[in-house]
Protein backbone atom coordinates (compact mmCIF):
# COMPACT_ATOMS: atom_id res chain seq x y z
CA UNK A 1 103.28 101.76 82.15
CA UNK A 2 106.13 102.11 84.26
CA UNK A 3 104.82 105.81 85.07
CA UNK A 4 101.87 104.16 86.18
CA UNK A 5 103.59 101.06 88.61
CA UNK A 6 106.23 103.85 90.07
CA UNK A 7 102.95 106.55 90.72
CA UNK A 8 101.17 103.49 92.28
CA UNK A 9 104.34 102.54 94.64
CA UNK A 10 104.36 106.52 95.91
CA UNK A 11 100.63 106.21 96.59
CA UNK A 12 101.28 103.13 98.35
CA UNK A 13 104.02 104.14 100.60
CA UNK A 14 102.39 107.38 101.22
CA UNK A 15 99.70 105.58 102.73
CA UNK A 16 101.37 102.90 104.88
CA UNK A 17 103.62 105.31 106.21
CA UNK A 18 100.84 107.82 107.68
CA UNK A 19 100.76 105.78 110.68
CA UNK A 20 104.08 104.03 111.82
CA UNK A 21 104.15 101.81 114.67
CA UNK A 22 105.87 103.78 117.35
CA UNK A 23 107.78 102.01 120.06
CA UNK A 24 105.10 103.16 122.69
CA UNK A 25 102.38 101.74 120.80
CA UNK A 26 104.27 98.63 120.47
CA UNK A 27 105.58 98.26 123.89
CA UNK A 28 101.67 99.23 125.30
CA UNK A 29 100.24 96.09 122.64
CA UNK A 30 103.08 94.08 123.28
CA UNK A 31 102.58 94.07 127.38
CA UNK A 32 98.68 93.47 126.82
CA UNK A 33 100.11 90.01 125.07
CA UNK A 34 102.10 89.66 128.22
CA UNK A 35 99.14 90.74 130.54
CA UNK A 36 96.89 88.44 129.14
CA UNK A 37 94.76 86.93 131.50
CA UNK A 38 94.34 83.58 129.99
CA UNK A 39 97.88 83.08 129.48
CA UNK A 40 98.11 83.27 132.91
CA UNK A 41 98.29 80.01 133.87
CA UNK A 42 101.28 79.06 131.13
CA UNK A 43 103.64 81.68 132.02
CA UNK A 44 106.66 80.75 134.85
CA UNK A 45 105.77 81.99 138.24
CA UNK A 46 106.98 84.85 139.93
CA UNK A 47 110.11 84.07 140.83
CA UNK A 48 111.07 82.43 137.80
CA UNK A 49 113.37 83.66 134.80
CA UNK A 50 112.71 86.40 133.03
CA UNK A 51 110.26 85.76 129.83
CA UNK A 52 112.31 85.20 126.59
CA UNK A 53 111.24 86.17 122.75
CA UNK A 54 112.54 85.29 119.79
CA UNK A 55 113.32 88.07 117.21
CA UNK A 56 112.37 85.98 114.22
CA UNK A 57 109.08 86.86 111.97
CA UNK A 58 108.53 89.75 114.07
CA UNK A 59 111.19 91.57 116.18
CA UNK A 60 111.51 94.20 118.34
CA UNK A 61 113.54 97.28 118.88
CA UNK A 62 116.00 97.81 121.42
CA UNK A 63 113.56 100.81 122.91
CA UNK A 64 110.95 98.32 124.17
CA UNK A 65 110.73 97.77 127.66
CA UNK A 66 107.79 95.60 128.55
CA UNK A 67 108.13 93.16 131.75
CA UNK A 68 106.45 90.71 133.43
CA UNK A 69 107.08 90.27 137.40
CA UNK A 70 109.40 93.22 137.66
CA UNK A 71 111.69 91.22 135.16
CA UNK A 72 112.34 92.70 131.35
CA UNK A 73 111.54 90.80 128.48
CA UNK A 74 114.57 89.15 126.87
CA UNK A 75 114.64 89.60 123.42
CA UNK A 76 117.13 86.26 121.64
CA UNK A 77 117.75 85.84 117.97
CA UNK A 78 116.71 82.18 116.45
CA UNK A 79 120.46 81.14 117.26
CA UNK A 80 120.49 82.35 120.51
CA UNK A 81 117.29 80.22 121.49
CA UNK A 82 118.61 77.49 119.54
CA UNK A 83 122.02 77.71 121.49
CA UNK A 84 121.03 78.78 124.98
CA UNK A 85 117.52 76.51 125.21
CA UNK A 86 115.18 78.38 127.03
CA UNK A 87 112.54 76.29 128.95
CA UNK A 88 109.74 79.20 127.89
CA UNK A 89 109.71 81.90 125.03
CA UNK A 90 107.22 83.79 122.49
CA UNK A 91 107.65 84.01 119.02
CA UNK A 92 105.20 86.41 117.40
CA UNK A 93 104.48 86.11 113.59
CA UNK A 94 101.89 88.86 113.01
CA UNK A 95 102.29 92.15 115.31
CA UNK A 96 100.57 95.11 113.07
CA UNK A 97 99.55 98.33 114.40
CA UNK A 98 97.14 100.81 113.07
CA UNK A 99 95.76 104.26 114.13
CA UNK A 100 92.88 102.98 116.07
CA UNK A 101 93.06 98.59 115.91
CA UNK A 102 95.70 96.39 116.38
CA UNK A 103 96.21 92.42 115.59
CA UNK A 104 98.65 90.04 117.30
CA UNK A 105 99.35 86.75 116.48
CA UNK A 106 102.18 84.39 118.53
CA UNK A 107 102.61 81.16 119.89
CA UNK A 108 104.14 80.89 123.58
CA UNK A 109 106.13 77.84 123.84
CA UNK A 110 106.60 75.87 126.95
CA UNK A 111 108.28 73.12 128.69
CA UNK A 112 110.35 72.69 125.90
CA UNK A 113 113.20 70.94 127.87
CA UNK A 114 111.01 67.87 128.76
CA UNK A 115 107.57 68.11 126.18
CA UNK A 116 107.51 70.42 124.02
CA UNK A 117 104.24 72.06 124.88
CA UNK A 118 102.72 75.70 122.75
CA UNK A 119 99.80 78.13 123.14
CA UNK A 120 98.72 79.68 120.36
CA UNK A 121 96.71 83.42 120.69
CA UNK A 122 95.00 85.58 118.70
CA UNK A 123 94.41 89.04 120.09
CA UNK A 124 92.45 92.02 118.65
CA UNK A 125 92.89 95.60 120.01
CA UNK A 126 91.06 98.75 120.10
CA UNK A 127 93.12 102.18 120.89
CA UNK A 128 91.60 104.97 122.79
CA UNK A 129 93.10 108.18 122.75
CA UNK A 130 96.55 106.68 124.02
CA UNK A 131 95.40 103.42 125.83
CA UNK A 132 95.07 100.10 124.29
CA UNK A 133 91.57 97.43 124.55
CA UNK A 134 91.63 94.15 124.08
CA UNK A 135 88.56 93.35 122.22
CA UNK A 136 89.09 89.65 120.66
CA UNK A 137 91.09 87.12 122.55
CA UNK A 138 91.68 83.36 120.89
CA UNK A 139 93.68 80.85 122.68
CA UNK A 140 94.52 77.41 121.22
CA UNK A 141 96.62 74.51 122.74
CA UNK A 142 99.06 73.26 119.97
């Protein structure tokens, strides 16, 4: 029995790790999240701070470089947001990357200094030889 559970692990790993998300792949999905046209209209304007996330259920290696207005993403641990209250930030629960598809869940939180406002999304994405779709967008006012 145990042959069986550590032959099933192997098969397991052997199959998850065929495709790892690469930082490209991540930092191409992660600036469609930022690109998002219908988060548009929640995000600071242009010559506000730079857009904060917080490395907590899903974070994010030091090799991506996505931006928004020119500006790099800031990337804060939990404490950090905690400690240095940041008026805007993401925080992105489900970020999973495949060969071809790719599913994104996080909430954007807003106004937090005065009331508390959040913007949930949903995305779906379809990859073409190196270039990344948006097929399914949800977006839902928390």
């Amino acid at each position: 029995m145990r042959k069986l559970s550590l032959i099933l692990f192997m098969v397991l790993l052997c199959a998850t790790s065929t495709y790892a998300q690469s930082p490209e792949d991540q930092n191409k999905v992660l600036q469609k999240c930022i690109d998002l046209k219908e988060l548009q209209g929640y995000l600071p304007g242009k010559t506000a701070q730079p857009l904060y996330v917080m490395q907590h259920g899903v974070s994010f290696g030091k090799e991506i470089n996505a931006s928004k207005n020119g500006k790099s993403l800031v990337f804060l641990s939990k404490n950090e947001i905690n400690m240095q209250h940041p008026d805007s930030y993401f925080l992105f629960w489900l970020f999973e990357i495949n060969e071809k598809t790719a599913r994104v869940s996080f909430v954007y939180n807003y106004d937090q200094n005065q009331s508390k406002k959040a913007v949930r999304a949903d995305l779906e994405l379809n990859r073409n030889s190196s270039e990344w779709t948006v097929t399914s967008v949800t977006i839902n006012k928390v």
